[in-house]
Protein backbone atom coordinates (compact mmCIF):
# COMPACT_ATOMS: atom_id res chain seq x y z
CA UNK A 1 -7.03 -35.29 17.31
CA UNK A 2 -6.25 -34.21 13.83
CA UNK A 3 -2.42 -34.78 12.45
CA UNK A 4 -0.60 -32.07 10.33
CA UNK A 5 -1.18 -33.86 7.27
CA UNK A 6 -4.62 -32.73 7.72
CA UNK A 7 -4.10 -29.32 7.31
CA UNK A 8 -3.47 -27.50 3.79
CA UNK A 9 -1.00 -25.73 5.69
CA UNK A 10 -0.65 -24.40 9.41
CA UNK A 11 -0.11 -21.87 12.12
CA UNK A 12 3.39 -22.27 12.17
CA UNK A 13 3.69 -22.62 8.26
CA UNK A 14 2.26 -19.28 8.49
CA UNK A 15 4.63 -17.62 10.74
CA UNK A 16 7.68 -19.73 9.19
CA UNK A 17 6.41 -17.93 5.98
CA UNK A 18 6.02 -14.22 7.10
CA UNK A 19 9.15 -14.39 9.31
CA UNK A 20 11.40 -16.24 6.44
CA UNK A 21 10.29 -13.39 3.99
CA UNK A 22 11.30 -10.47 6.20
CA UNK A 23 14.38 -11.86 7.82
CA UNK A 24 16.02 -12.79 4.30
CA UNK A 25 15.35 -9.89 2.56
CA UNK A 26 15.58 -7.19 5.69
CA UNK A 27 19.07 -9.01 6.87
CA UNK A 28 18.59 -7.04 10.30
CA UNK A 29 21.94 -8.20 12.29
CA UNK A 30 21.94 -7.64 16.70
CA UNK A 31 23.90 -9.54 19.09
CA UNK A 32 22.79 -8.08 22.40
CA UNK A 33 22.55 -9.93 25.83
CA UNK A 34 18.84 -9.38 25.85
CA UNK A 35 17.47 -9.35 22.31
CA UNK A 36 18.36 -11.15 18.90
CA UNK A 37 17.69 -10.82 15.59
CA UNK A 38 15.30 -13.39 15.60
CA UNK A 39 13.58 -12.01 19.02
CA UNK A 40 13.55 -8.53 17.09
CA UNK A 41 11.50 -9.92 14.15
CA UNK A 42 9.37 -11.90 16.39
CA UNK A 43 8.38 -8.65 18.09
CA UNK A 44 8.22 -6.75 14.72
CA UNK A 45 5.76 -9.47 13.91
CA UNK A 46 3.32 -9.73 16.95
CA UNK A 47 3.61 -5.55 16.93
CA UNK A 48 1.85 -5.66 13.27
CA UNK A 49 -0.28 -8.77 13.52
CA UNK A 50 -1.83 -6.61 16.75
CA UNK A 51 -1.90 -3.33 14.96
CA UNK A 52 -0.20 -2.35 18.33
CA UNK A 53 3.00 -0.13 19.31
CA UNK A 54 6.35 -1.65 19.92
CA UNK A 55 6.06 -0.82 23.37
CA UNK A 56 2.54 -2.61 24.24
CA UNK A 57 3.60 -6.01 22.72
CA UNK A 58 6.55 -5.92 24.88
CA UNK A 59 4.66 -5.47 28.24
CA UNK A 60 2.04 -7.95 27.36
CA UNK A 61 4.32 -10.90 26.43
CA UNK A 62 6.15 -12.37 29.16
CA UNK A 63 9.07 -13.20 28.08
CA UNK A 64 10.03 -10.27 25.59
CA UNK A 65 12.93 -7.74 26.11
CA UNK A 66 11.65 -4.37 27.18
CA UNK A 67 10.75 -1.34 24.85
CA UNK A 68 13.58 0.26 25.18
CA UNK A 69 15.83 -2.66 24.52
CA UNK A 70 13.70 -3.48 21.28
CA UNK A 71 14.55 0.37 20.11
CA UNK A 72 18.16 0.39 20.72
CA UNK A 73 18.01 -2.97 18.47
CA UNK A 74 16.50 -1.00 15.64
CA UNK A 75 18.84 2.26 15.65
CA UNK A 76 21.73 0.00 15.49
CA UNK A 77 20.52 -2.59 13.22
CA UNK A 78 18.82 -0.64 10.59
CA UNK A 79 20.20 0.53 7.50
CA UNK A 80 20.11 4.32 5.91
CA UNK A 81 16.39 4.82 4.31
CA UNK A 82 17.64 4.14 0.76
CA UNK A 83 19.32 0.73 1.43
CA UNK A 84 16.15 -0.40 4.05
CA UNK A 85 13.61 0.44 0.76
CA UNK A 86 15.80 -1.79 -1.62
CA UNK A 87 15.43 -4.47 0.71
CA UNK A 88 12.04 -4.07 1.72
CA UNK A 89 11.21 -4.51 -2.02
CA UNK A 90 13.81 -7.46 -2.22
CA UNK A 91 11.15 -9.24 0.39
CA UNK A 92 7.61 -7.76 -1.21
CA UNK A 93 8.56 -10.40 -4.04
CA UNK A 94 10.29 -12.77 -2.17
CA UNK A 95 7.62 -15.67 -3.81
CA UNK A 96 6.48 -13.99 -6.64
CA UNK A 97 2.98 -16.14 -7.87
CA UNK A 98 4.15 -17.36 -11.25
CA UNK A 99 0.61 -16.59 -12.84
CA UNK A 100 2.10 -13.22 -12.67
CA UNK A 101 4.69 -13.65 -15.34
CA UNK A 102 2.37 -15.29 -18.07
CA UNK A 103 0.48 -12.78 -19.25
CA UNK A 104 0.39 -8.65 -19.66
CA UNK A 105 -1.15 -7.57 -16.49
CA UNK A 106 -2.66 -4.23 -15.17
CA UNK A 107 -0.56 -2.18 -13.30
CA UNK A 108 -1.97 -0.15 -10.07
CA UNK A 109 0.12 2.53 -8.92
CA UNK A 110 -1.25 4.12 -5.49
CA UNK A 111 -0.17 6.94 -3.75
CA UNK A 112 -1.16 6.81 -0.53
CA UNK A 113 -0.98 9.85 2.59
CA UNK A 114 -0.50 8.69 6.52
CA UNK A 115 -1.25 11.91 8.13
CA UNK A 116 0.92 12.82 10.56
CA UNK A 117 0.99 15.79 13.56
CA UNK A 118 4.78 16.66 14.28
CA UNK A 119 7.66 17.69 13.33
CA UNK A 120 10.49 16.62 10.53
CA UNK A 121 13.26 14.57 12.54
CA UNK A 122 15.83 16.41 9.99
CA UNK A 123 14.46 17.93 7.11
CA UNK A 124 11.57 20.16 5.77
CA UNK A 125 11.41 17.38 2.58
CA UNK A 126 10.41 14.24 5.12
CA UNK A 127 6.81 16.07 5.62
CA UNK A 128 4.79 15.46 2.12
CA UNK A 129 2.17 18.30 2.08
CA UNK A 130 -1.34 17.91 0.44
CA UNK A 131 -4.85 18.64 0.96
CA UNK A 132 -6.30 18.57 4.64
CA UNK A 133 -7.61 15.44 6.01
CA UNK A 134 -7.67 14.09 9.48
CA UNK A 135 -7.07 17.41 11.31
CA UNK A 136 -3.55 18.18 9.51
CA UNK A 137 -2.00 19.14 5.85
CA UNK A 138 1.38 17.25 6.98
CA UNK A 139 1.69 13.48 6.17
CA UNK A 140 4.12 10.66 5.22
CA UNK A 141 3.63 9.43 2.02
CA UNK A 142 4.28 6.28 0.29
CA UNK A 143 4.29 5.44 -3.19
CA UNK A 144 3.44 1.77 -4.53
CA UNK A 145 3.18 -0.24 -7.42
CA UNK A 146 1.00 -3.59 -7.70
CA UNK A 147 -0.45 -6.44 -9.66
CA UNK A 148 -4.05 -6.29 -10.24
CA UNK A 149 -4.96 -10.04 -11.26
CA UNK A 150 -8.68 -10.94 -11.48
CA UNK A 151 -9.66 -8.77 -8.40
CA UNK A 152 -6.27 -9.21 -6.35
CA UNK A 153 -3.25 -6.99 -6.00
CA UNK A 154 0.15 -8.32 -5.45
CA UNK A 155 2.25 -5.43 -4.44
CA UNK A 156 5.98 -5.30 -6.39
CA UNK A 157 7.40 -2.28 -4.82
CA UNK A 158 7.19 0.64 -2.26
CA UNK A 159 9.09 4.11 -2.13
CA UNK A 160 8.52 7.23 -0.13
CA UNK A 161 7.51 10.14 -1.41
CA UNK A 162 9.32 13.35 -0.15
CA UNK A 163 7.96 16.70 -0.23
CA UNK A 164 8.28 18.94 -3.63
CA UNK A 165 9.49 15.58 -5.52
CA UNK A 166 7.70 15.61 -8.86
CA UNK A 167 5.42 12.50 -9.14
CA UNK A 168 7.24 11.82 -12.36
CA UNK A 169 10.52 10.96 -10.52
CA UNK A 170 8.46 8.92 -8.46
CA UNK A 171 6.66 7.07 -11.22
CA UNK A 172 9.72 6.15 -13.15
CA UNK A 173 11.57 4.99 -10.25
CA UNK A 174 8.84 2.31 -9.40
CA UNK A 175 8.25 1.07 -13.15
CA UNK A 176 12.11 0.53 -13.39
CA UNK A 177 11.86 -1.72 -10.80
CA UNK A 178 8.26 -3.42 -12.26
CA UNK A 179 10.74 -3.70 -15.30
CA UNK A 180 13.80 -5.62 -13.44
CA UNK A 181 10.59 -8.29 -11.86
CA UNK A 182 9.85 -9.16 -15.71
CA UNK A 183 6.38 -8.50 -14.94
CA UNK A 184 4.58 -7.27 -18.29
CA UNK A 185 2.38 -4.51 -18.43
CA UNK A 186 -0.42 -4.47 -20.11
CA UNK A 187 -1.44 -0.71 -19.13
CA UNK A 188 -1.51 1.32 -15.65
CA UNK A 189 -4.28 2.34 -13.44
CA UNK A 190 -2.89 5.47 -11.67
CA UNK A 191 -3.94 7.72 -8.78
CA UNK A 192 -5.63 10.75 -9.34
CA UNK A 193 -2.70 12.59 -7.90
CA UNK A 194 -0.71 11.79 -11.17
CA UNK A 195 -3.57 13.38 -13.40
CA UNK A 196 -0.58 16.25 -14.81
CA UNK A 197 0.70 17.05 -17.73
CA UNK A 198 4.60 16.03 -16.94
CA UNK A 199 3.12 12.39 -15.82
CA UNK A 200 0.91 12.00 -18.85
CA UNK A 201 3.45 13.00 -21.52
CA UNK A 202 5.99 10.82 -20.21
CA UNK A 203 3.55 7.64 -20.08
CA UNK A 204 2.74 8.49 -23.76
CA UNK A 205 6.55 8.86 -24.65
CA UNK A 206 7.01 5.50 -23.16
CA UNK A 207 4.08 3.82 -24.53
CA UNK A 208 2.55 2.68 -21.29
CA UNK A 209 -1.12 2.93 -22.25
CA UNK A 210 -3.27 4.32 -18.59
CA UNK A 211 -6.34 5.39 -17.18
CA UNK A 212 -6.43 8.13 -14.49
CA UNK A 213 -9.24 10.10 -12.88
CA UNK A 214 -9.63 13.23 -14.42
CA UNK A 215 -9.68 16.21 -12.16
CA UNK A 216 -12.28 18.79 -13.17
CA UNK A 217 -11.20 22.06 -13.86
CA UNK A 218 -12.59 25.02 -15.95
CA UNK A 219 -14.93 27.76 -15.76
CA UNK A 220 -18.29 27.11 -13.71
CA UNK A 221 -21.11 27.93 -15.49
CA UNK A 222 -22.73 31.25 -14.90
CA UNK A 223 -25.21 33.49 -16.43
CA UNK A 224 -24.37 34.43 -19.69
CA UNK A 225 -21.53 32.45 -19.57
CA UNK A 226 -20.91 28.81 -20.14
CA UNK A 227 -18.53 25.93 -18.28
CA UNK A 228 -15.05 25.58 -20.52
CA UNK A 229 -12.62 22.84 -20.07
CA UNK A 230 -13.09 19.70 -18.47
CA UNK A 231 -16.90 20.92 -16.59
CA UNK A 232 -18.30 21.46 -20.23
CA UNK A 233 -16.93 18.02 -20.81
CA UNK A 234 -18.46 16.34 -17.71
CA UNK A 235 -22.12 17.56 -19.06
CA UNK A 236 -21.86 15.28 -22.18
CA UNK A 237 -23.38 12.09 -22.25
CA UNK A 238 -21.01 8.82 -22.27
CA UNK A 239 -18.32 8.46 -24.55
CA UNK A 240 -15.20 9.52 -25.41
CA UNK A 241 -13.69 13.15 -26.38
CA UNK A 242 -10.61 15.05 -27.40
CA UNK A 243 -9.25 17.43 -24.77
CA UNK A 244 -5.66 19.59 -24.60
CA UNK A 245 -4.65 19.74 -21.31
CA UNK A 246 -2.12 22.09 -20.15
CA UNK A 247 -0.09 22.30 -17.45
CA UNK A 248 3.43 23.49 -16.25
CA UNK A 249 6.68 21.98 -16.42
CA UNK A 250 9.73 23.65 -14.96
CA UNK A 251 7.59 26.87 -14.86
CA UNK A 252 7.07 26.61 -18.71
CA UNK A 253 3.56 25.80 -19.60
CA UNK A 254 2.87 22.61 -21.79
CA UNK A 255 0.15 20.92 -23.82
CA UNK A 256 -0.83 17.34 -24.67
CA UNK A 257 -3.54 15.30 -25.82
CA UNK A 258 -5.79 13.10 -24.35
CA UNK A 259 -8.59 11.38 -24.36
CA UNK A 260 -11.33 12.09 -22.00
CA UNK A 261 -13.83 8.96 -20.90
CA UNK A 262 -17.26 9.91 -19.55
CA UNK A 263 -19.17 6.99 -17.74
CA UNK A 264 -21.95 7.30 -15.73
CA UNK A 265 -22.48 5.89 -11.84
CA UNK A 266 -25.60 4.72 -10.93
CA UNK A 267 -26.42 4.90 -7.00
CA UNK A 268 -29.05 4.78 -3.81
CA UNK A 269 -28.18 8.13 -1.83
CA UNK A 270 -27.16 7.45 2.10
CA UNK A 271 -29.47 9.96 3.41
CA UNK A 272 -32.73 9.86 1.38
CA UNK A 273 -32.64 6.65 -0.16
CA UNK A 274 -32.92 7.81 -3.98
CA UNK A 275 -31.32 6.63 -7.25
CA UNK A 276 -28.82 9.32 -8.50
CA UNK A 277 -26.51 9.57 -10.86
CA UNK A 278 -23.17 10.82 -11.02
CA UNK A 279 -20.84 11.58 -14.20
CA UNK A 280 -17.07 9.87 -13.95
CA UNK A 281 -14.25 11.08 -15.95
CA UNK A 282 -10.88 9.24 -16.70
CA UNK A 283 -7.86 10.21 -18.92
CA UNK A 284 -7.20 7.62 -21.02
CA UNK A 285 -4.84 6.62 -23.17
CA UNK A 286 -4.03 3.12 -25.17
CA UNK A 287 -6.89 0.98 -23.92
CA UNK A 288 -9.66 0.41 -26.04
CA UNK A 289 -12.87 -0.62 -24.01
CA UNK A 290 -16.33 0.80 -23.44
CA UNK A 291 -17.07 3.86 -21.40
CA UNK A 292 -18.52 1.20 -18.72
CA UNK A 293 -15.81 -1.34 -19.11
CA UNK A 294 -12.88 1.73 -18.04
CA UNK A 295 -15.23 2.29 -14.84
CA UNK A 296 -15.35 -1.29 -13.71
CA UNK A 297 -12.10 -1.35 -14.71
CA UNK A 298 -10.36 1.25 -13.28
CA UNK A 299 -12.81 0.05 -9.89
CA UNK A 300 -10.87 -3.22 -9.90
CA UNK A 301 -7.72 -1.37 -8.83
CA UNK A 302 -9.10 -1.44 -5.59
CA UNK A 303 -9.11 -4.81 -5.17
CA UNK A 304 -11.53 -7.47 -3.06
CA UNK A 305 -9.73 -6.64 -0.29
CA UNK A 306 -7.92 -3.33 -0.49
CA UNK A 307 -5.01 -3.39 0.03
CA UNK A 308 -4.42 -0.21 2.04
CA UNK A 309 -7.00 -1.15 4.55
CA UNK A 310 -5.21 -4.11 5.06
CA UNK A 311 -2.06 -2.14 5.46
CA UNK A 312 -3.73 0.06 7.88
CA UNK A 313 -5.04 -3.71 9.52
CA UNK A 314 -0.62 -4.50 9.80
CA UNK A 315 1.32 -1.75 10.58
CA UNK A 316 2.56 -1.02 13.82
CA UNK A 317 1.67 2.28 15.75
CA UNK A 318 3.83 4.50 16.17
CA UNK A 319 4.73 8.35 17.44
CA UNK A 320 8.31 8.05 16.55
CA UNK A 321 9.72 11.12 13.99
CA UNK A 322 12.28 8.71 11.95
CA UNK A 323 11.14 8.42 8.65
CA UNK A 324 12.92 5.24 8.21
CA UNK A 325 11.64 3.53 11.08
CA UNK A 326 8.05 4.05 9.64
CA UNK A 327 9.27 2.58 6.12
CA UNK A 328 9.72 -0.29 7.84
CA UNK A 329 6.58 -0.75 9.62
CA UNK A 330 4.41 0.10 6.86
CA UNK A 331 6.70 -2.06 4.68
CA UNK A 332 6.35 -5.10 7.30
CA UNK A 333 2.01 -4.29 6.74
CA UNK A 334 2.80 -5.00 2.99
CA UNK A 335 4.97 -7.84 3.19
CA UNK A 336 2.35 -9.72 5.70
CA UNK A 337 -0.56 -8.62 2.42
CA UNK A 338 2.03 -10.14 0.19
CA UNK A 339 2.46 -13.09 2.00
CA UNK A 340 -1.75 -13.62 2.36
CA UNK A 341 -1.99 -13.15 -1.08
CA UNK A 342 1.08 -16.03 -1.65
CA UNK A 343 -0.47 -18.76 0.14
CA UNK A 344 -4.09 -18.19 -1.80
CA UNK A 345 -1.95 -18.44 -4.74
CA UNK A 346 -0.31 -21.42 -3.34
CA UNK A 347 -3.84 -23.17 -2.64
CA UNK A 348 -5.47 -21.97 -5.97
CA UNK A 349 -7.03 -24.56 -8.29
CA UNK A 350 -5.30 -24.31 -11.55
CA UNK A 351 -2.39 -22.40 -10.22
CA UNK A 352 -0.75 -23.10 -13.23
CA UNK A 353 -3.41 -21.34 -15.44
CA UNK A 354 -3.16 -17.92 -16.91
CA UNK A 355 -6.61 -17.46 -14.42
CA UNK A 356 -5.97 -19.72 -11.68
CA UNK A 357 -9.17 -19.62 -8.82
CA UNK A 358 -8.64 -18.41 -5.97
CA UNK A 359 -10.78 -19.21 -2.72
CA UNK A 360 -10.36 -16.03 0.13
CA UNK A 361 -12.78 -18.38 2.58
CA UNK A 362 -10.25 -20.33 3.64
CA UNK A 363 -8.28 -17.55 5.14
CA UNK A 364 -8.56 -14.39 5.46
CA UNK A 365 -6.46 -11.21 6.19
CA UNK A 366 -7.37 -10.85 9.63
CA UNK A 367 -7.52 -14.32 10.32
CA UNK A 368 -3.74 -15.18 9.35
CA UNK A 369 -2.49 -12.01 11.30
CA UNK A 370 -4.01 -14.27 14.68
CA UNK A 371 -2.39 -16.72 13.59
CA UNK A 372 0.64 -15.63 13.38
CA UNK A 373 0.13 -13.96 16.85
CA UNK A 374 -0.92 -16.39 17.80
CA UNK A 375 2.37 -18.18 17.62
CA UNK A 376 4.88 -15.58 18.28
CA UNK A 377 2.89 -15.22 21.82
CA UNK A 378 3.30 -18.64 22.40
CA UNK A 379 7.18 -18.61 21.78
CA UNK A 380 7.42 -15.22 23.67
CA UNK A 381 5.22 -16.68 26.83
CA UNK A 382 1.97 -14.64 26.17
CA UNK A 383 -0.37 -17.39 28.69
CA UNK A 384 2.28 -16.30 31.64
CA UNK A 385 1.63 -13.12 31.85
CA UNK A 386 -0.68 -12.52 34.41
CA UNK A 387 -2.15 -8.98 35.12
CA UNK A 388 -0.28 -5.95 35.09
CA UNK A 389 2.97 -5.91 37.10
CA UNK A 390 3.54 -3.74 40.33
CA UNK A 391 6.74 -2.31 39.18
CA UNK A 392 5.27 -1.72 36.04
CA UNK A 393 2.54 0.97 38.10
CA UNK A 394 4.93 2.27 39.97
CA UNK A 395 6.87 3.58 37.00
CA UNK A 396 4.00 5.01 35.26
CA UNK A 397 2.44 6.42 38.44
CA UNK A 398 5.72 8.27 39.99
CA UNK A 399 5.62 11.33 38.34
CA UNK A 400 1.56 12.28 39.10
């Protein structure tokens, strides 16, 4: 049998790890008869590590209060929405990789829509509206800001994103707090959702060089007539060109300048198997690199492993209308990515570089999130739960 000492580091590292990071930052304080703190974080863990509800981690594990016990814990522990998002940022960085601090990085900020099919718990502004997708034009949004290092994102802070607030708000609220980590920028990959005029004068006022997606807009061409604005643009070959965008601000229109970067996409077509081509446009601003170098660059923003899949692969499910209580749980998703990311820091050869190599084999996403349910079903007696309890039927089958 293998010793500790043979392991770079271990299940219960792992958990120690995730649960330290929440539990600091988070400072969630209960005292009941049937639930802790510590049981309440245990089950907050398990929940995301499943990608489960609240309520199904509590009937599978043995020894774990009931659902209802686990909710009363989180009305009365949790803090208003603004203080819960100052400490879930306090614990996104709780181990910030040092690699991070030695050199001017690029900056990915993500906005990013969970679509959702009810109603407001208080107000109209909880419900972010936007384009349809997924059956519904109502959704909870989430604004983020993150580290892109050599194909990895590190994520440095989350905010919600009500409904009507301008994106501008929203973007100077998360660099302040990029500013206050130290972490240098070297210039910002942004959503296409910030491609406006209010968001692109104030990056050039500030000097924060960026590349965004340009959305096309403009006359289509018809007979007689040709495409104006950025469609006239999009039929030129590769390179760069001058273009005035306008916009409104406050109900006054405005104008600025910007640079408009046409690459080309080569690709095999799904359905009939051909080579195509499609042209890509990006606003950019402050970064001097070729036409192919912005689209591989402004591709790297995804990351190896995206990190929104991954958040999707950590947050806990959930029907509940309080917006807070789903800050959390998608905050929780992020901390866990954080937390991955961390430890491949932590086991990187030449950590101390300016590049240090990282090696995703030896664990992945997935892979830590069983771990780490793994042990939280161990210390909430997962192997003693046998089938599905009589009382338990009875309650769900009374009513039919």
């Amino acid at each position: 049998m293998r010793s500790q000492q043979d392991y770079i580091v271990t299940k219960n590292e792992v958990h120690g790890y995730a649960n330290d990071w929440l539990a600091r930052s988070l400072k969630l304080e209960y005292k009941g008869t049937k639930c802790t703190a510590s049981t309440l974080f245990e089950i907050l863990l398990i929940a995301a590590a499943r990608m489960t509800s609240v309520f199904a981690v509590c009937r599978d594990l043995a020894d774990a209060p009931c659902d209802q016990t686990i909710r009363n814990a989180l009305d009365s522990s949790l803090p208003d929405i603004s203080e819960l998002e100052r400490r879930l940022n306090r614990s996104l960085v709780t181990e910030l990789p040092k690699a991070l601090f030695r050199k001017r990085r690029r900056i990915a900020v993500d906005l990013t829509l969970i679509p959702y099919h009810g109603q407001p718990l208080e107000h109209e502004k909880e419900i972010y509206r936007s384009a349809p997708k997924s059956g519904t034009t109502h959704f909870h949004a989430y604004a983020t800001v993150a580290v892109v290092h050599k194909g990895h994102r590190y994520t440095l802070a989350l905010t919600p994103v009500e409904h009507g607030e301008k994106l501008k708000a929203v973007l100077q609220r998360l660099l302040v707090i990029v500013r206050r980590r130290q972490v240098k920028i070297r210039f910002l990959l942004l959503d296409k959702e910030f491609f406006n005029v209010e968001v692109m004068s104030y990056l050039k006022r500030a000097g924060h060089g960026f590349i965004i997606p340009a959305v096309v807009r403009g006359r289509k061409p018809k007979r007689g007539k040709q495409a104006t604005g950025l469609r006239a643009i999009q039929k030129k070959k590769n390179g760069y060109y001058r273009y005035r965008h306008q916009g409104k601000i406050d109900g006054k229109t405005r104008r600025t300048q910007l640079t408009i970067c046409v690459a080309s996409k080569r690709y095999t077509h799904k359905k009939s198997g051909k080579r195509r081509t499609k042209k890509l446009m990006y606003a950019v601003w402050k970064v001097r690199l070729t036409p192919k170098e912005i689209r591989e660059t402004y591709r790297t923003r995804f990351g190896i492993e995206t990190s929104y899949r991954q958040m999707n692969e950590a947050r806990i499910k959930t029907c509940t209308r309080d917006p807070a209580l789903r800050l959390l749980f998608v905050g929780i998703a992020l901390v866990l990515r954080n937390v991955w990311v961390w430890l491949h820091f932590k086991m990187a050869k030449g950590k101390w570089s300016d590049q240090p190599q990282l090696f995703l084999k030896l664990l992945r996403f997935r892979e830590m999130l069983l771990w780490i349910s793994q042990v939280v079903g161990k210390h909430l007696g997962a192997d003693r739960k046998q089938g599905i309890e009589y009382e338990a039927y009875q309650r769900l089958t009374e009513n039919y």
